[in-house]
C-alpha atoms as a PDB file:
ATOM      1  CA  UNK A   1       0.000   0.000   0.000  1.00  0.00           C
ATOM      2  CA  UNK A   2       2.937   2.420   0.740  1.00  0.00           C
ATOM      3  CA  UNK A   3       4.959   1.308  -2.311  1.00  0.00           C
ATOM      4  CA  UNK A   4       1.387   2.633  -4.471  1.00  0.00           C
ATOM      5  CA  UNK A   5       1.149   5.714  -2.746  1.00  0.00           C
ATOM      6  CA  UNK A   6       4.587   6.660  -3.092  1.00  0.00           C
ATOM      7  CA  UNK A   7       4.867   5.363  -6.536  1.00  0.00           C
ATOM      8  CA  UNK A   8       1.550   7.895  -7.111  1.00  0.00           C
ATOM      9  CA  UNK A   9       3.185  10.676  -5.461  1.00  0.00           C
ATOM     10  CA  UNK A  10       6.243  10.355  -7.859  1.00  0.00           C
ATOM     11  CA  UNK A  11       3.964   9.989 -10.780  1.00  0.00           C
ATOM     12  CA  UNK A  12       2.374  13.523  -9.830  1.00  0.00           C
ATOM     13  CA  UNK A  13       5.182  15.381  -9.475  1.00  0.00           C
ATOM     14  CA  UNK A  14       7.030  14.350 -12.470  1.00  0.00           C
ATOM     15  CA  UNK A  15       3.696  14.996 -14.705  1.00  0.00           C
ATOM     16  CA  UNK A  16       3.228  18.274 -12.739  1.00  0.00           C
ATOM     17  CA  UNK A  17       6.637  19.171 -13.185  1.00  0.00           C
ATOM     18  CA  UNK A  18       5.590  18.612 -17.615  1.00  0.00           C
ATOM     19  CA  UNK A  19       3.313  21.323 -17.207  1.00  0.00           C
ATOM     20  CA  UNK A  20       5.117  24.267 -15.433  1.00  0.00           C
ATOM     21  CA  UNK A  21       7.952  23.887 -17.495  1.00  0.00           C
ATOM     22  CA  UNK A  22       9.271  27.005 -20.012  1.00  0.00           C
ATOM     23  CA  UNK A  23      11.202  26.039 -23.210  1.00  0.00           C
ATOM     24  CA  UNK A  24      13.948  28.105 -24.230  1.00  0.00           C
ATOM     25  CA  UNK A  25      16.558  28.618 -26.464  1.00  0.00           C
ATOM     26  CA  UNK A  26      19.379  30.496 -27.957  1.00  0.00           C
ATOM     27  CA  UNK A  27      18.860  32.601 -31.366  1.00  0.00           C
ATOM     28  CA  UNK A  28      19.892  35.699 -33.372  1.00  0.00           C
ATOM     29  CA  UNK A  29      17.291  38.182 -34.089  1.00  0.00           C
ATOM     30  CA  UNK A  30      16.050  38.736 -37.515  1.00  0.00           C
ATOM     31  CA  UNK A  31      12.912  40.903 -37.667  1.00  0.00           C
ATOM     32  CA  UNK A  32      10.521  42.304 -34.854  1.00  0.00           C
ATOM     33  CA  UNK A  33       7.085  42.952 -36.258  1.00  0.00           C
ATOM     34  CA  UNK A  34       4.660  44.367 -33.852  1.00  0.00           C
ATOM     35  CA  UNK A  35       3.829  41.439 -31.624  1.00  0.00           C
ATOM     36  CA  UNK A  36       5.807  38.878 -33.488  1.00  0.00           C
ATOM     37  CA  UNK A  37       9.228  38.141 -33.384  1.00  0.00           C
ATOM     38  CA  UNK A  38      11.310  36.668 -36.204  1.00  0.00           C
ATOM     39  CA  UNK A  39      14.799  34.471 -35.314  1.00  0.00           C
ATOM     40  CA  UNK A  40      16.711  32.290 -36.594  1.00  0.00           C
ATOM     41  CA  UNK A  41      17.489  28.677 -35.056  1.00  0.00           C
ATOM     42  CA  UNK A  42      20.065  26.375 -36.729  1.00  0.00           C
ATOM     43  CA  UNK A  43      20.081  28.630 -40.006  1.00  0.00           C
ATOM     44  CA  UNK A  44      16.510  28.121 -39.863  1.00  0.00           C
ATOM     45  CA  UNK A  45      13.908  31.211 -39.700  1.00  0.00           C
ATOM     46  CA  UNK A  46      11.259  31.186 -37.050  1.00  0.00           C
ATOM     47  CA  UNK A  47       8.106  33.233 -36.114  1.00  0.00           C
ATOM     48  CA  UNK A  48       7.148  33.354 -32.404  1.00  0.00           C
ATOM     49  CA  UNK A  49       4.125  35.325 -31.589  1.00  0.00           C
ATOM     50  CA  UNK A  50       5.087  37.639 -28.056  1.00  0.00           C
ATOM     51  CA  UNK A  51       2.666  37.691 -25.323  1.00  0.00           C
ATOM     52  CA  UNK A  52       1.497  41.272 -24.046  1.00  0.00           C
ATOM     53  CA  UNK A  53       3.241  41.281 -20.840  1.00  0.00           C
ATOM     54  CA  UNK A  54       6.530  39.519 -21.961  1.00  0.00           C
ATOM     55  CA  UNK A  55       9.533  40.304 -20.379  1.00  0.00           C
ATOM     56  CA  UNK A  56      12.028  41.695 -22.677  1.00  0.00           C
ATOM     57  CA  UNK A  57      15.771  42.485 -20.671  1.00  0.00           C
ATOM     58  CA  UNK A  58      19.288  42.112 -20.893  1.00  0.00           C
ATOM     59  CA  UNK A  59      21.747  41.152 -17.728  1.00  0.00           C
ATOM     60  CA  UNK A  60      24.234  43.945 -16.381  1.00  0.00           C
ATOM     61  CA  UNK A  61      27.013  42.972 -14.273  1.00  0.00           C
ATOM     62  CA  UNK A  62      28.590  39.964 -13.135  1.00  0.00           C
ATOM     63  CA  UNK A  63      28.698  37.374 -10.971  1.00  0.00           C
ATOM     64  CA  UNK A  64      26.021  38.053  -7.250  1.00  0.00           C
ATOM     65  CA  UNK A  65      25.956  41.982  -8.696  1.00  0.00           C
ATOM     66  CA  UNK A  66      24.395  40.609 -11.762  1.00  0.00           C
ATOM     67  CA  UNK A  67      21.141  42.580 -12.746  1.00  0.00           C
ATOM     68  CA  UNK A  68      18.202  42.379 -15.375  1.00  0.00           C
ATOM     69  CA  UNK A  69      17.260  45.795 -16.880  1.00  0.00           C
ATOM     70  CA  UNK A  70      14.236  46.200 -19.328  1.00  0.00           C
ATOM     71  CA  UNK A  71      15.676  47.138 -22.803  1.00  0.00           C
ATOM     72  CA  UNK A  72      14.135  50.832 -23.502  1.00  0.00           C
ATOM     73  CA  UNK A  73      10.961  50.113 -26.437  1.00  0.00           C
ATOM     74  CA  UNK A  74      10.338  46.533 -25.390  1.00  0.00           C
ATOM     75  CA  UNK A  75      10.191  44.434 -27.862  1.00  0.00           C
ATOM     76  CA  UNK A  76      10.597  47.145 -30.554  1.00  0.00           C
ATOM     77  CA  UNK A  77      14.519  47.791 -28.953  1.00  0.00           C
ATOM     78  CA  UNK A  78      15.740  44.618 -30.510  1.00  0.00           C
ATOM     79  CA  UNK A  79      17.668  45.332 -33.213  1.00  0.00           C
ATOM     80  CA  UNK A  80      18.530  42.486 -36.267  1.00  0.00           C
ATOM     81  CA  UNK A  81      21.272  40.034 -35.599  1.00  0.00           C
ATOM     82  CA  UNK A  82      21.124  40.630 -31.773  1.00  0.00           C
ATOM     83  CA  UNK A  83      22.182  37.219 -29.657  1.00  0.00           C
ATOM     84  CA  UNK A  84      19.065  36.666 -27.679  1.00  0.00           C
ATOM     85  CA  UNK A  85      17.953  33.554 -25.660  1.00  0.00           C
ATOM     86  CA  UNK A  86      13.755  33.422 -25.948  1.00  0.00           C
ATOM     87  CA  UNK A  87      11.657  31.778 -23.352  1.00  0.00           C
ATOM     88  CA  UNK A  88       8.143  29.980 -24.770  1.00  0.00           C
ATOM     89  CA  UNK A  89       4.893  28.447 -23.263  1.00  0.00           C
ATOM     90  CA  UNK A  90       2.738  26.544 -25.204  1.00  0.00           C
ATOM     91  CA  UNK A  91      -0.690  28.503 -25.865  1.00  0.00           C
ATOM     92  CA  UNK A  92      -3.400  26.820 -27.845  1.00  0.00           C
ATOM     93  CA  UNK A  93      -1.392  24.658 -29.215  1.00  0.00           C
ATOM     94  CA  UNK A  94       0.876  27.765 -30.470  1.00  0.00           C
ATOM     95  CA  UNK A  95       4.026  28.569 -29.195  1.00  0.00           C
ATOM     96  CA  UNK A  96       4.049  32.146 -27.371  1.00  0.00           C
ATOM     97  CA  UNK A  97       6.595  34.433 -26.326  1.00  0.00           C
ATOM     98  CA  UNK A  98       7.085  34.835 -22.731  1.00  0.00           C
ATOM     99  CA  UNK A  99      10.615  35.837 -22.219  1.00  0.00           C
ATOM    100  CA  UNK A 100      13.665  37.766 -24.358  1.00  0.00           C
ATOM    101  CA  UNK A 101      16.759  38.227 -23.065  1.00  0.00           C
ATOM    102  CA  UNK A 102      19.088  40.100 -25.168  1.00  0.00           C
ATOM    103  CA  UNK A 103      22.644  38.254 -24.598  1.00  0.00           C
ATOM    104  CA  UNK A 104      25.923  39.838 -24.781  1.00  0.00           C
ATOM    105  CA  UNK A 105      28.210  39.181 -27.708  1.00  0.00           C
ATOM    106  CA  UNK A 106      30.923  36.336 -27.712  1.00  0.00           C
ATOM    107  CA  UNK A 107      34.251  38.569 -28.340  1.00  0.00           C
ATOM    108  CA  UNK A 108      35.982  37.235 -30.893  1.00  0.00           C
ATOM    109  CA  UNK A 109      40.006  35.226 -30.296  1.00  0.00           C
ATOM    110  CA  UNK A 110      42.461  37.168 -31.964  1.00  0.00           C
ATOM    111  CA  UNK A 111      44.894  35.383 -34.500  1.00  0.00           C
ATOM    112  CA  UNK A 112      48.050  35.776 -33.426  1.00  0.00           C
END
């Protein structure tokens, strides 16, 4: 009887856990439309409707002084070929926009 209700408990959790989760993933910018957002994946071109009350921020600072600060015009402050890493929750069966974070440039090695 234990081993059931333990084994049910797990078996919540684990299919609760399904349902709260956020996918994200790193992209480039490519066009910002009005409430749709345009990036490219793998050399592959994709268009992400943005919730109203997204979040759109970059990270300032390092380390335990790290901050998030709101980029100035929302969504319309992204600018083309920006590194950004784009949260989504599944809407209707449509993939929506919950999250931006504009990520800071990679500096490139120099060749010696």
């Amino acid at each position: 009887m234990l081993r059931r209700f333990v084994f049910g408990m797990c078996m919540l959790v684990i299919g609760a856990g399904g349902l709260l989760a956020d996918d994200f993933f790193a992209a480039k910018v490519k066009k910002v439309n009005k409430d749709v957002l345009t990036v490219t994946v793998d050399d592959k071109d994709k268009e992400l409707k943005v919730a109203k009350d997204a979040k759109i921020f970059k990270v300032e600072g390092k380390g335990k002084k790290a901050t998030n600060k709101n980029i100035t015009g929302g969504l319309s402050g992204l600018k083309e070929g920006d590194p950004v890493t784009v949260w989504t929750e599944t809407k209707d069966d449509k993939d929506v926009v919950t999250q931006v974070r504009v990520d800071s440039a990679v500096p490139k090695k120099k060749k010696n």
